[in-house]
C-alpha atoms as a PDB file:
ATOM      1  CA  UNK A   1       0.765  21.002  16.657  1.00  0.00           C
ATOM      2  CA  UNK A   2       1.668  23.272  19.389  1.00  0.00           C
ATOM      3  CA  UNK A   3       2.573  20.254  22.189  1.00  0.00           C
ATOM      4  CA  UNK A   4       2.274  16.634  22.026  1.00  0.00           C
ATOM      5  CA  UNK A   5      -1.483  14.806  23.006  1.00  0.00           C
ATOM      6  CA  UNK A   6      -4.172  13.486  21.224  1.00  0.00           C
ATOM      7  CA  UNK A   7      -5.477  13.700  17.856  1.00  0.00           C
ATOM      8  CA  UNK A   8      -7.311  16.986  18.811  1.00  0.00           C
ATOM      9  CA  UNK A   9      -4.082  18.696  19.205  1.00  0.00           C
ATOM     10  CA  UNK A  10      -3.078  19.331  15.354  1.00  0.00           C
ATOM     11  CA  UNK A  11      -4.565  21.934  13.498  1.00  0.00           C
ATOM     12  CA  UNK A  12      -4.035  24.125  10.265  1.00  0.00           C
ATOM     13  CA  UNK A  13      -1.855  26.649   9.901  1.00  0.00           C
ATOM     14  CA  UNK A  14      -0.504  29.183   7.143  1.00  0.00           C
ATOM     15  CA  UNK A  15       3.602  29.656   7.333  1.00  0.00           C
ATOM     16  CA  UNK A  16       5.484  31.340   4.502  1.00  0.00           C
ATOM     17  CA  UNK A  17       6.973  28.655   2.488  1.00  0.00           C
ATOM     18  CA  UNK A  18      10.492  30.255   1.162  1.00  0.00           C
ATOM     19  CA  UNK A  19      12.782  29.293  -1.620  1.00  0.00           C
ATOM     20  CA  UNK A  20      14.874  26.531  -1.472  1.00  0.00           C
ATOM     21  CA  UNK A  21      18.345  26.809  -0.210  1.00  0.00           C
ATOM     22  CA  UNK A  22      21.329  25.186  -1.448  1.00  0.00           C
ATOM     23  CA  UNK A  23      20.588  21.450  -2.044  1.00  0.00           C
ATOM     24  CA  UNK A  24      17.533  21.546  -1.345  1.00  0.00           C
ATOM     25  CA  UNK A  25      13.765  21.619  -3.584  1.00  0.00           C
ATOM     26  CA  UNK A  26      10.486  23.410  -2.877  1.00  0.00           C
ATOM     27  CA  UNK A  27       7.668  20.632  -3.751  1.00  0.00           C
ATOM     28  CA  UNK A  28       3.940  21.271  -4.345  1.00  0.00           C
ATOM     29  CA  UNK A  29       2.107  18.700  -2.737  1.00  0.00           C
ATOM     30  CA  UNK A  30      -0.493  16.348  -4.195  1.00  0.00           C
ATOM     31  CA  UNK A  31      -0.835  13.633  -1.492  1.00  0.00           C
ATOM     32  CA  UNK A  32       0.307  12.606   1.969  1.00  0.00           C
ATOM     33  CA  UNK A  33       0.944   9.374   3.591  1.00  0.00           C
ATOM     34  CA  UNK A  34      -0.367   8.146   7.122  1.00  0.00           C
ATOM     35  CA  UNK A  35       1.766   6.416   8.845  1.00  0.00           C
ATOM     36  CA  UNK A  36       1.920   4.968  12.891  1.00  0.00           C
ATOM     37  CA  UNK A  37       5.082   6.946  13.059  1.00  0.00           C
ATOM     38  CA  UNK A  38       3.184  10.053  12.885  1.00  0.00           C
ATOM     39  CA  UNK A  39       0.984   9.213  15.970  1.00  0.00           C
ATOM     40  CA  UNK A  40       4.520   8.539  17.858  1.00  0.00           C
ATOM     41  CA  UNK A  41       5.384  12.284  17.055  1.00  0.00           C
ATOM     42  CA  UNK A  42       1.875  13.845  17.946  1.00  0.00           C
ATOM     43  CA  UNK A  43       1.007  12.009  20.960  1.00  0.00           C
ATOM     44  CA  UNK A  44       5.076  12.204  21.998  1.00  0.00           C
ATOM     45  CA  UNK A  45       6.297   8.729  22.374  1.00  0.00           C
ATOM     46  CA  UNK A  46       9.057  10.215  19.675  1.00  0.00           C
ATOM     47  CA  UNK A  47       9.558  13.814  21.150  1.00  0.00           C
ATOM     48  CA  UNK A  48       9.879  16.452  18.259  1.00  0.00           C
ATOM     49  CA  UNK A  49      10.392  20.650  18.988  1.00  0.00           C
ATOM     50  CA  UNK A  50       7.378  22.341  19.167  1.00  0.00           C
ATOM     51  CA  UNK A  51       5.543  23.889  17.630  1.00  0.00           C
ATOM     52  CA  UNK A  52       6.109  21.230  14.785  1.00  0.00           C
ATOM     53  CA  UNK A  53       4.447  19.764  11.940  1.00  0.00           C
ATOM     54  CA  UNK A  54       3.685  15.753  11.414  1.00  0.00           C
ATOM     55  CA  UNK A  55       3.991  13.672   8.390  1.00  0.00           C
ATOM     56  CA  UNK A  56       6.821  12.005   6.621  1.00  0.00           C
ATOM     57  CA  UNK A  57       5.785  10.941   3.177  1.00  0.00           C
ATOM     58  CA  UNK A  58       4.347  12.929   0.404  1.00  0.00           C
ATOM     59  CA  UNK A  59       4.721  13.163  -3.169  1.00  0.00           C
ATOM     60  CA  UNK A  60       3.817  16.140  -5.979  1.00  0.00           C
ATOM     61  CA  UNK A  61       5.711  18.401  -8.238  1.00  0.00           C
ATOM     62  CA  UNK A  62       9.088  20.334  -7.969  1.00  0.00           C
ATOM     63  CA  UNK A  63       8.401  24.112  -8.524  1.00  0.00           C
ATOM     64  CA  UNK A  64      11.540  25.417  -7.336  1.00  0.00           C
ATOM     65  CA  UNK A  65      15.339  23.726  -7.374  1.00  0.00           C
ATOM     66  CA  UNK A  66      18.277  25.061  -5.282  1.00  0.00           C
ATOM     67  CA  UNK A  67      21.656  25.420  -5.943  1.00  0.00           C
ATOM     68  CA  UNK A  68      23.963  21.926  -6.936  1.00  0.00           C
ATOM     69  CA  UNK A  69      20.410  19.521  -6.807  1.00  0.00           C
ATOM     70  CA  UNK A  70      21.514  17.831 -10.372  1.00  0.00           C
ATOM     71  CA  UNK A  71      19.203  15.021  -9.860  1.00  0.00           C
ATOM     72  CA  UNK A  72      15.934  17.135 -10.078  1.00  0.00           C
ATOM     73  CA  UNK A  73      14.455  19.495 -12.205  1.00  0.00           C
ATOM     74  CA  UNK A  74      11.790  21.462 -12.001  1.00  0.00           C
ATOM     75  CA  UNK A  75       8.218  19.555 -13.084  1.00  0.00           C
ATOM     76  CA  UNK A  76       9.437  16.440 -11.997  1.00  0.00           C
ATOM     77  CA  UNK A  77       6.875  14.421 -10.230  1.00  0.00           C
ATOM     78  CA  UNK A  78       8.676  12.968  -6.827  1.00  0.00           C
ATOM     79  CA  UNK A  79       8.323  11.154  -3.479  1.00  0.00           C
ATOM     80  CA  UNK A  80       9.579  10.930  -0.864  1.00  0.00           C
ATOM     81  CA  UNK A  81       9.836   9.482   3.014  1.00  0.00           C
ATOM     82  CA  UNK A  82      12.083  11.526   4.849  1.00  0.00           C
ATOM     83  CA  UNK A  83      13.211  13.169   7.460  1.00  0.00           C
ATOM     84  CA  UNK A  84      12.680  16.704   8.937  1.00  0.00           C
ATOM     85  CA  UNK A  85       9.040  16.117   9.902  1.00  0.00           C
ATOM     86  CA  UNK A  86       6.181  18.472   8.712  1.00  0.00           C
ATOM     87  CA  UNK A  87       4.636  16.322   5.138  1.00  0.00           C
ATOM     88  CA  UNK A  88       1.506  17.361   6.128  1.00  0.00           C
ATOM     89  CA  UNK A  89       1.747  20.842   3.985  1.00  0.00           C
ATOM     90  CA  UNK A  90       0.344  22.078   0.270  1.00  0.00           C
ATOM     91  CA  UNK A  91       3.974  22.448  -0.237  1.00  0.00           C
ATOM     92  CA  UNK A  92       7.390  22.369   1.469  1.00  0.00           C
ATOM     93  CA  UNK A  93      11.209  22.601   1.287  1.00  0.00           C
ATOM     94  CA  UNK A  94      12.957  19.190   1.625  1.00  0.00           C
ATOM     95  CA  UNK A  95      16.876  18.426   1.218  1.00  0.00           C
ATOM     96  CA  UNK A  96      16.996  17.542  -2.056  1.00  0.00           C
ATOM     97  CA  UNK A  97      18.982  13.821  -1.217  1.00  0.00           C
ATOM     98  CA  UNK A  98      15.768  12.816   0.185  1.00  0.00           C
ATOM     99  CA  UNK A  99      13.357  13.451  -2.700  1.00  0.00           C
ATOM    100  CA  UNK A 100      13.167  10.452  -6.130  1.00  0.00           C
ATOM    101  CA  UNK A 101      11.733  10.950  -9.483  1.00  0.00           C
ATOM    102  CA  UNK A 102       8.984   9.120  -9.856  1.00  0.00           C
ATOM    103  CA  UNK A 103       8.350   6.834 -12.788  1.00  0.00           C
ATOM    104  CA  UNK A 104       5.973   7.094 -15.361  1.00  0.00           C
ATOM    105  CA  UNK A 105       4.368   4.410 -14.879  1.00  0.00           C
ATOM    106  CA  UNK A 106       3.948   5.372 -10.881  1.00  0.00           C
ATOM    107  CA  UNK A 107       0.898   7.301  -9.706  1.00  0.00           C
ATOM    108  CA  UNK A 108       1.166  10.068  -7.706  1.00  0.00           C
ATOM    109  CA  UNK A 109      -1.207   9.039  -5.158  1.00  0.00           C
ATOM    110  CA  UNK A 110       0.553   5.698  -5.253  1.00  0.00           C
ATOM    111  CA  UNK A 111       3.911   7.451  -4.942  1.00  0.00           C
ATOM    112  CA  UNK A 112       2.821   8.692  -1.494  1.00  0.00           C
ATOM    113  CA  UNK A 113       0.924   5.687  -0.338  1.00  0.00           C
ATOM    114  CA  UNK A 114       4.486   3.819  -0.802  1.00  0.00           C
ATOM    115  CA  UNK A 115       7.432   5.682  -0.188  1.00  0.00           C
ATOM    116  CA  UNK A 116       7.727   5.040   3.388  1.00  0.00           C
ATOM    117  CA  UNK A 117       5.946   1.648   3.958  1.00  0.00           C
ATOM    118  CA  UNK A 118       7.801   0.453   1.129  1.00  0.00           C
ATOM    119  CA  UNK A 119      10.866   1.320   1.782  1.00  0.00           C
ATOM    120  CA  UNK A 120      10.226  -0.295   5.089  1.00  0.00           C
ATOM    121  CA  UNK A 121       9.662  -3.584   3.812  1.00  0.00           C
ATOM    122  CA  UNK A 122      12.720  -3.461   1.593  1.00  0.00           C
ATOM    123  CA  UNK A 123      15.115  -2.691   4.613  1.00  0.00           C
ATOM    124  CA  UNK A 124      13.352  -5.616   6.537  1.00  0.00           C
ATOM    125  CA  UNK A 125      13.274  -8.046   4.124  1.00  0.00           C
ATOM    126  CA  UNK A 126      16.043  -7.424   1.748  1.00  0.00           C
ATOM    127  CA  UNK A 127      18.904  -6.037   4.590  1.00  0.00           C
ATOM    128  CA  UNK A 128      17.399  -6.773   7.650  1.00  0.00           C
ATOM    129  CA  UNK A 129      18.373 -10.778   7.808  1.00  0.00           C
ATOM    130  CA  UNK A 130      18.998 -13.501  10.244  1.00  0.00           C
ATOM    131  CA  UNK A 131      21.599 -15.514  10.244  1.00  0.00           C
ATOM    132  CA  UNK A 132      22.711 -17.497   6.765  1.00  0.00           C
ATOM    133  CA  UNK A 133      19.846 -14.784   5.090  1.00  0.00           C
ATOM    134  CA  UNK A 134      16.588 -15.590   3.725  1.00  0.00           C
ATOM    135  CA  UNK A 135      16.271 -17.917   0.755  1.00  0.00           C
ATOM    136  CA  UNK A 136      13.087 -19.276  -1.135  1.00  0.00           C
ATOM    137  CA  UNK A 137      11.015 -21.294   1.367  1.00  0.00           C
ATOM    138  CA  UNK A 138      11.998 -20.238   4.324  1.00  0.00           C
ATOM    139  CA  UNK A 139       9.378 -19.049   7.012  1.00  0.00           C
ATOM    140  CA  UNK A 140       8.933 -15.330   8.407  1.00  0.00           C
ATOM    141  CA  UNK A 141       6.523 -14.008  11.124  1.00  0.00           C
ATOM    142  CA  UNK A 142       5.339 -10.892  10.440  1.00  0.00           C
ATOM    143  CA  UNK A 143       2.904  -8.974  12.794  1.00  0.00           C
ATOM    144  CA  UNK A 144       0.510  -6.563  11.768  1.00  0.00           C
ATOM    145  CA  UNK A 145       0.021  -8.091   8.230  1.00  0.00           C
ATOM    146  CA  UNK A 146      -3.375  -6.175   7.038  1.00  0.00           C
ATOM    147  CA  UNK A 147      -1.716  -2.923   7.676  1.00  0.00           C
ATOM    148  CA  UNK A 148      -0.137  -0.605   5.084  1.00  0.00           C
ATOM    149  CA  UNK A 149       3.557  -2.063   5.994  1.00  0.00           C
ATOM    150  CA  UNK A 150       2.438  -5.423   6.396  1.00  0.00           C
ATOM    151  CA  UNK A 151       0.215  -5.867   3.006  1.00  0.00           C
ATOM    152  CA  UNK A 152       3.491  -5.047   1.284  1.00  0.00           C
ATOM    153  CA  UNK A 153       5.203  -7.606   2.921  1.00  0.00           C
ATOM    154  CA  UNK A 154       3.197 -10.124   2.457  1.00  0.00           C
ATOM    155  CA  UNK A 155       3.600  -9.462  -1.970  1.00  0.00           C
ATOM    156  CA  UNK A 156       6.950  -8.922  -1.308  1.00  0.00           C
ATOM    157  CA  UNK A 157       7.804 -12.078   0.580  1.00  0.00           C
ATOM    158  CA  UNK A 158       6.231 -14.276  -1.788  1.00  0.00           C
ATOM    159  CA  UNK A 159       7.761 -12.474  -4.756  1.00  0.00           C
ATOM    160  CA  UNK A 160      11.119 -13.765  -2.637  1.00  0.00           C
ATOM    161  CA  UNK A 161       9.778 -16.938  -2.305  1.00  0.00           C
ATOM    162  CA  UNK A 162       9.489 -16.852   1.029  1.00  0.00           C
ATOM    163  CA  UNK A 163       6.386 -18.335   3.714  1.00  0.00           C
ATOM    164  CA  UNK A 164       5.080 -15.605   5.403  1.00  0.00           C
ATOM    165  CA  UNK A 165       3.100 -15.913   8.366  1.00  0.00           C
ATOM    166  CA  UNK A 166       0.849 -12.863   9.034  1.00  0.00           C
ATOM    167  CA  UNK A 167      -0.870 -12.194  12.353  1.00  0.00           C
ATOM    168  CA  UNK A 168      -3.962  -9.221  12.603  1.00  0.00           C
ATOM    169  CA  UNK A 169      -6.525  -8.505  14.596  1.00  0.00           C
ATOM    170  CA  UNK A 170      -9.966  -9.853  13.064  1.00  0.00           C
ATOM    171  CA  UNK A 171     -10.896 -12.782  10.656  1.00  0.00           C
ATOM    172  CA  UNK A 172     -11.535  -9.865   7.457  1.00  0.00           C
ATOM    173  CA  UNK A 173      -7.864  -9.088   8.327  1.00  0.00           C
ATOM    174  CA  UNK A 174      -6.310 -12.270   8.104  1.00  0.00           C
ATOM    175  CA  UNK A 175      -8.571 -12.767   4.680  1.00  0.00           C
ATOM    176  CA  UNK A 176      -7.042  -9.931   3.262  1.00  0.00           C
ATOM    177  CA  UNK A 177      -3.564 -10.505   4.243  1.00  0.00           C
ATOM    178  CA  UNK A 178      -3.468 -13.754   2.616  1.00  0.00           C
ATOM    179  CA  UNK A 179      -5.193 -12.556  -0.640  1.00  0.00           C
ATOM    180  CA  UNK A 180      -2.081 -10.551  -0.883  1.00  0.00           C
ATOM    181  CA  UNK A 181       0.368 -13.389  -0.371  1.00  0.00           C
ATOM    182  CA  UNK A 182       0.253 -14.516   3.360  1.00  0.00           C
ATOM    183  CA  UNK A 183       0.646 -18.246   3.375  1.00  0.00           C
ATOM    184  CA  UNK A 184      -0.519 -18.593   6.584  1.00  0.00           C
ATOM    185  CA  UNK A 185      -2.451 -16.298   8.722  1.00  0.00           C
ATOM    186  CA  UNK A 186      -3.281 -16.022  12.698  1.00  0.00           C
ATOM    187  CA  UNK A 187      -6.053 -13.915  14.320  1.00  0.00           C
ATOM    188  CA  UNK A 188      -4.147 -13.167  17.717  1.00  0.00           C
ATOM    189  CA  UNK A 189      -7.117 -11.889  19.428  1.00  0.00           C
ATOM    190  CA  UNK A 190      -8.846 -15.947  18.824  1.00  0.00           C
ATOM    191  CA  UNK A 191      -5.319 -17.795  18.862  1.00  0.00           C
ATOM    192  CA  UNK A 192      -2.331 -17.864  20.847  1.00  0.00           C
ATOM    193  CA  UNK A 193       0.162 -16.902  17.770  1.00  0.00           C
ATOM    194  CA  UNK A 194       3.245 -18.214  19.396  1.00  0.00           C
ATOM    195  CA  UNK A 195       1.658 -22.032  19.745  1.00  0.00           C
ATOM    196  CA  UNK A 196       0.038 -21.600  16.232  1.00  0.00           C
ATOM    197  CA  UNK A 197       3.445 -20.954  15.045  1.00  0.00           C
ATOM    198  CA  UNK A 198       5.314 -23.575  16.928  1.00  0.00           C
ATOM    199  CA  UNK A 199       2.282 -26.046  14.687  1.00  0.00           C
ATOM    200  CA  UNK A 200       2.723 -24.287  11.115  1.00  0.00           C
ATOM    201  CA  UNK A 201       6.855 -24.502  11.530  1.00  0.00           C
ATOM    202  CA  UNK A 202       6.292 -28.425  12.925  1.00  0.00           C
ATOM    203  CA  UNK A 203       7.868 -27.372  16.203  1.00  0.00           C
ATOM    204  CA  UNK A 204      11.056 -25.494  14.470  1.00  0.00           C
ATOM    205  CA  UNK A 205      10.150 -22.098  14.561  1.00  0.00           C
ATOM    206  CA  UNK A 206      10.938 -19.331  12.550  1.00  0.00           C
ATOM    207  CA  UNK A 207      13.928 -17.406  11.518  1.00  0.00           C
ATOM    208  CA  UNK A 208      12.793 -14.301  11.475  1.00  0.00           C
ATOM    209  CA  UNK A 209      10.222 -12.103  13.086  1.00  0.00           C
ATOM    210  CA  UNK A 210       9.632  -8.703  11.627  1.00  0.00           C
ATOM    211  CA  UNK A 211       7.438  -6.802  14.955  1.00  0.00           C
ATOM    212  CA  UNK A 212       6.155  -3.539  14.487  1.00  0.00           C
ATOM    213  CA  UNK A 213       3.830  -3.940  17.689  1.00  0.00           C
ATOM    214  CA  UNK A 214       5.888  -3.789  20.569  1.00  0.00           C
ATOM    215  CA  UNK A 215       4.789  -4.401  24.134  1.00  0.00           C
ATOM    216  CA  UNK A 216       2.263  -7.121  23.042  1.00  0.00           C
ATOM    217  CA  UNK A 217       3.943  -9.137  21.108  1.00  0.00           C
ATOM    218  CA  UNK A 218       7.410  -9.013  22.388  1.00  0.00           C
ATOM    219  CA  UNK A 219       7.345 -12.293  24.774  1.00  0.00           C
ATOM    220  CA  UNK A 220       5.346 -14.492  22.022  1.00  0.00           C
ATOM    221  CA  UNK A 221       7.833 -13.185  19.039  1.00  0.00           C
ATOM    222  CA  UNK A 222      10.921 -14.592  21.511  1.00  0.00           C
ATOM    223  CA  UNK A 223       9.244 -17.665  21.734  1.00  0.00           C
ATOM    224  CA  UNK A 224       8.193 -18.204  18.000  1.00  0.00           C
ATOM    225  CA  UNK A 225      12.098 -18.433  16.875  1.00  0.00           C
ATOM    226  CA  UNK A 226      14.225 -21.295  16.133  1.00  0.00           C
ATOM    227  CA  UNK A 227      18.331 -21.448  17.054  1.00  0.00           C
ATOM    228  CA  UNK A 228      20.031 -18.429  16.293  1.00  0.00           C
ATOM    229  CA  UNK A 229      16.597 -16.740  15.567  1.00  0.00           C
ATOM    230  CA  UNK A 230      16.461 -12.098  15.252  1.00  0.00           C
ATOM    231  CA  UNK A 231      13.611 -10.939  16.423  1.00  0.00           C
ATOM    232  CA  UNK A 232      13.198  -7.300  14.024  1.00  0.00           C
ATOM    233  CA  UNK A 233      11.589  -4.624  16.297  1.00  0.00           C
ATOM    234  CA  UNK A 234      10.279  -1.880  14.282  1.00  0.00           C
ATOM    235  CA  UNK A 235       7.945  -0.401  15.917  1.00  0.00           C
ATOM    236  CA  UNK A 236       5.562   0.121  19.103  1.00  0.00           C
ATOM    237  CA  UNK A 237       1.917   0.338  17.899  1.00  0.00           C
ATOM    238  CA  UNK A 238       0.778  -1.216  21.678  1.00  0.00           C
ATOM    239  CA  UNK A 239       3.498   0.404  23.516  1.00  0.00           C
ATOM    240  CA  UNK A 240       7.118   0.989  23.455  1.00  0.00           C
ATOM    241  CA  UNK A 241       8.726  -2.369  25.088  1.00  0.00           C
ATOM    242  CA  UNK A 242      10.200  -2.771  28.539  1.00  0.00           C
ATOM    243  CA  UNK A 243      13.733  -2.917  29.075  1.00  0.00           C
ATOM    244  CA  UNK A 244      15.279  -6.767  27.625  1.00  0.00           C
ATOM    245  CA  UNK A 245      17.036  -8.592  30.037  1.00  0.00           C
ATOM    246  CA  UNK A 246      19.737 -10.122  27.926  1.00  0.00           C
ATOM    247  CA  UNK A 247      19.475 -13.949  29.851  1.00  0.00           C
ATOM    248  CA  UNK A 248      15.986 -14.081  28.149  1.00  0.00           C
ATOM    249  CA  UNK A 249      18.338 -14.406  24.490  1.00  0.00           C
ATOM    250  CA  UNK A 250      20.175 -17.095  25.896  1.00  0.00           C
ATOM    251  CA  UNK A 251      17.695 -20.481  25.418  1.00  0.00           C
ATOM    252  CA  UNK A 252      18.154 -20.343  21.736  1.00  0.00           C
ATOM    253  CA  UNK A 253      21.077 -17.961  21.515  1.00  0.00           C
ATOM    254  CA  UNK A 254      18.620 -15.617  19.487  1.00  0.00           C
ATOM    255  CA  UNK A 255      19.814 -12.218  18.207  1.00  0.00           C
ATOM    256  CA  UNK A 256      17.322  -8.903  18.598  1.00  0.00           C
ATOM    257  CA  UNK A 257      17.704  -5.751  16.481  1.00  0.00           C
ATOM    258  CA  UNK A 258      15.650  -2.317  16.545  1.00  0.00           C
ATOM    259  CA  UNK A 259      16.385  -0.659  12.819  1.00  0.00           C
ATOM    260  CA  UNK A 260      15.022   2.422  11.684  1.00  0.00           C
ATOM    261  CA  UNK A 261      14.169   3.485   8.102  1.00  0.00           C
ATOM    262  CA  UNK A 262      16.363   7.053   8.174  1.00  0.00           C
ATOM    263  CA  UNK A 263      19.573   5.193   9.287  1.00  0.00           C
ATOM    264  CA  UNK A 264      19.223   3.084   5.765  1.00  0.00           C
ATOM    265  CA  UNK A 265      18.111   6.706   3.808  1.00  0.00           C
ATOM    266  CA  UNK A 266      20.681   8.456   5.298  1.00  0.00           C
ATOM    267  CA  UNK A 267      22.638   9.400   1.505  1.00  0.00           C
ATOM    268  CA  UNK A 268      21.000  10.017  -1.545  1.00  0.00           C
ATOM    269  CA  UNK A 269      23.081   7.354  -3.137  1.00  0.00           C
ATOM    270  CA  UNK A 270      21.478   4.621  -0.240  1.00  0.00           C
ATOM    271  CA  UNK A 271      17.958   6.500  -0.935  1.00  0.00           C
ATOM    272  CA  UNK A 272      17.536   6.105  -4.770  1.00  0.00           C
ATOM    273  CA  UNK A 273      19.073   2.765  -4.789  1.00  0.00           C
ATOM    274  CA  UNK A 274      16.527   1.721  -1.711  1.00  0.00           C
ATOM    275  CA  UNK A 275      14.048   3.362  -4.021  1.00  0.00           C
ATOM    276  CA  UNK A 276      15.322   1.468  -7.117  1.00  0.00           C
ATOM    277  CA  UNK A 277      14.088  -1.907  -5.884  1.00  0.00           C
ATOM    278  CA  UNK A 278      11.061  -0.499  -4.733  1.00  0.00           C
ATOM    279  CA  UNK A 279       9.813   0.702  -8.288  1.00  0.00           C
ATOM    280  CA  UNK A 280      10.963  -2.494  -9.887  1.00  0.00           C
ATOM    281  CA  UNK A 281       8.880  -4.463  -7.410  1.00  0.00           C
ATOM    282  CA  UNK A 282       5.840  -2.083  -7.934  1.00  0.00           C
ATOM    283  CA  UNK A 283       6.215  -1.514 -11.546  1.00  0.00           C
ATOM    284  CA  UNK A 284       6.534  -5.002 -12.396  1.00  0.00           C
ATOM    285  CA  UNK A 285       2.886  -5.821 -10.757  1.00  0.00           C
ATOM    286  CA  UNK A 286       4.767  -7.997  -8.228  1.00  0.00           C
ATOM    287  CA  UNK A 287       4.077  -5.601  -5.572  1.00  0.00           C
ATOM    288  CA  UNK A 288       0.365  -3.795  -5.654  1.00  0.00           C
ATOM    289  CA  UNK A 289      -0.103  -0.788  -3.211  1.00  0.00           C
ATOM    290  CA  UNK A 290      -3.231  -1.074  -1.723  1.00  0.00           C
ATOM    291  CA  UNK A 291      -4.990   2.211  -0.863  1.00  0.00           C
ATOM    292  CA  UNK A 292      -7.611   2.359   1.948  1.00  0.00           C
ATOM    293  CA  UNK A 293      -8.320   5.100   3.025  1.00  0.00           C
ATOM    294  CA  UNK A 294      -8.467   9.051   1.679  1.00  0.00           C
ATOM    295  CA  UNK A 295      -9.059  12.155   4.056  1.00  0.00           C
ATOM    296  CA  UNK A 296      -8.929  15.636   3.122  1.00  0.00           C
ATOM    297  CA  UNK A 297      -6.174  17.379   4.461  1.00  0.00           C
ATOM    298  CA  UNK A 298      -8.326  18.968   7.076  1.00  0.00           C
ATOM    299  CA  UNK A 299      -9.827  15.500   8.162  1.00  0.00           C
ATOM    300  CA  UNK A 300      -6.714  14.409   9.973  1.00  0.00           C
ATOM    301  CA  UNK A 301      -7.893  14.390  13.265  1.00  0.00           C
ATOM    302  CA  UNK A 302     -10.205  11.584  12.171  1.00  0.00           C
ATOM    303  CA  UNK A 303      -7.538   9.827   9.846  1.00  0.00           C
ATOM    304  CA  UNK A 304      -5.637  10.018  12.989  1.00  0.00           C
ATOM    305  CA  UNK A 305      -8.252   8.556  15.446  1.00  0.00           C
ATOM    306  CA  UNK A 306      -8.821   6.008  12.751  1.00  0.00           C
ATOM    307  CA  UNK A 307      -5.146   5.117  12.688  1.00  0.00           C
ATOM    308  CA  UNK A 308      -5.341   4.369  16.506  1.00  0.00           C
ATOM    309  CA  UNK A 309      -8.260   2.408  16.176  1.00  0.00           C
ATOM    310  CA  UNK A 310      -6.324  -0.009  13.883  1.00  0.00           C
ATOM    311  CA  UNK A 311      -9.905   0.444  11.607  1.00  0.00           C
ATOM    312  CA  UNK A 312      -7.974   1.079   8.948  1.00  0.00           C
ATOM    313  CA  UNK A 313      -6.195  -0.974   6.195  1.00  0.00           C
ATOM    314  CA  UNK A 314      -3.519  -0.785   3.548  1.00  0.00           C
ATOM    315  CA  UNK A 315      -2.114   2.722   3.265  1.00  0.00           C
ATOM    316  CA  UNK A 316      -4.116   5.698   4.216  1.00  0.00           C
ATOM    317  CA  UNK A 317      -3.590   8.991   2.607  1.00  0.00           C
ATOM    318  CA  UNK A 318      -4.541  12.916   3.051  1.00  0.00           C
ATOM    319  CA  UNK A 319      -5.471  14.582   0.136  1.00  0.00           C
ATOM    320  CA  UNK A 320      -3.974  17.975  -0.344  1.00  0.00           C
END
């Protein structure tokens, strides 16, 4: 894209690849993952440099290895979700610490439907923890459920034994978050999710709320936690939120956090060992990647405008 705006802005381009440099691969691309995060970089809620390219999850084939990368060879099959921007490509060069080997047993189209939304869901639920941490039976919010992050989630939680409450935005939503482990589930546009919480938890509330929608959501996800409660901002899908005036944290002394994903993959060592867990969870059956959507590569515009629309469900992917 040439400047931020709105989905019409990105188009195709050819650029001269290059080798790679020390430490870093050159990766022919099979698939590329959607994610919210790239509308915060096109539209420019997260400025980038422009000109600049979008995407941060891909996965295909190494066809060229730099100088010191030990870890990867060329033919390897790979994924990744990583930092610098620009995934949506036929190929590019990535620092090699960012890039995993792919199972066997892991698809490639799977591999790129994953990486980043898993990932997520492994900081948040498996590092991301309230007070005393999370132990079998205890009850999570999480917004968002039906989307790509939040279907994880939900297989993830109750592979933890954990009681995951899932809010979305229409009745098919709610459906499909619990056939993929929700134990409870809230339509917010029919219920007030705050008071339906309050009734699940018996009037306790929860210990943790996981809230990648922002604006919205922020007053309700204060008021659905018990004592000593963290409220997990991740993300802003209805708008970045206002500024927090600490006195509002003071009723249940309740903790608030805003992670990222890149501060967790910021060494290989953190990256494959993130990534570890992941493929156990995934291989194992325990976690299923649901796929919804597929665009060709030139079709972004509309996987974009789809993104927006919050049509879409489970991970979407571009097709290289």
């Amino acid at each position: 894209m040439a400047q931020p705006g709105s989905a019409d802005v990105m188009e195709l381009s050819r650029v001269e690849v290059g080798a790679p440099g020390p430490g870093e691969v050159r990766v022919r691309q099979a698939f590329c993952g959607l994610n919210y995060i790239d509308i915060y970089h096109r539209s420019g809620v997260y400025p980038l440099p422009t000109p600049s390219g979008l995407g941060m999850e891909a996965s295909g084939v190494v066809e060229a290895v730099g100088e010191g990368v030990s870890h990867l060879a060329e033919g390897d099959r790979v994924a990744y979700a990583s930092q610098p921007v620009g995934a949506y490509a036929t190929a590019r060069v990535m620092p090699a610490r960012c890039v995993v080997r792919l199972p066997e047993s892991i698809a490639l189209d799977t591999g790129a439907a994953m990486m980043l939304k898993g990932l997520t869901v492994q900081y948040l639920l498996r590092k991301t923890l309230p007070q005393g941490g999370l132990q079998p039976g205890d009850t999570v919010l999480f917004h968002a459920a039906a989307g790509g992050v939040g279907l994880i989630a939900c297989q993830w939680a109750r592979h933890l034994g954990l009681n995951l409450i899932g809010t979305a935005g229409s009745d098919e939503k709610c459906e499909l978050a619990r056939a993929h482990g929700a134990a409870h589930v809230i339509n917010y546009r029919r219920e007030d999710f705050a008071a339906r919480v309050k009734e699940i938890t018996g009037g306790r509330g929860v210990k943790v709320v996981y809230d990648s929608v922002g604006a919205d959501t922020w007053a309700g996800s204060l008021a659905c936690l018990r004592p000593f409660g963290l409220l997990v901002s991740f993300g802003n899908a209805s708008g970045v939120v206002p500024p927090v005036s600490l006195s509002s944290l003071a009723a249940g002394s309740l903790y608030v956090t805003r992670p990222t994903l890149f501060t967790h993959l910021a060494t290989r060592e953190s990256t494959q060992a993130m990534a570890d867990e992941l493929f156990e969870v995934v291989g194992s059956g325990a976690v299923r990647i649901p796929i919804g959507q597929r665009y060709a590569l030139a079709e972004v515009r509309q996987a974009h405008r789809d993104l927006e629309a919050r049509t879409t469900t489970g991970s979407g992917l571009l097709i290289v």
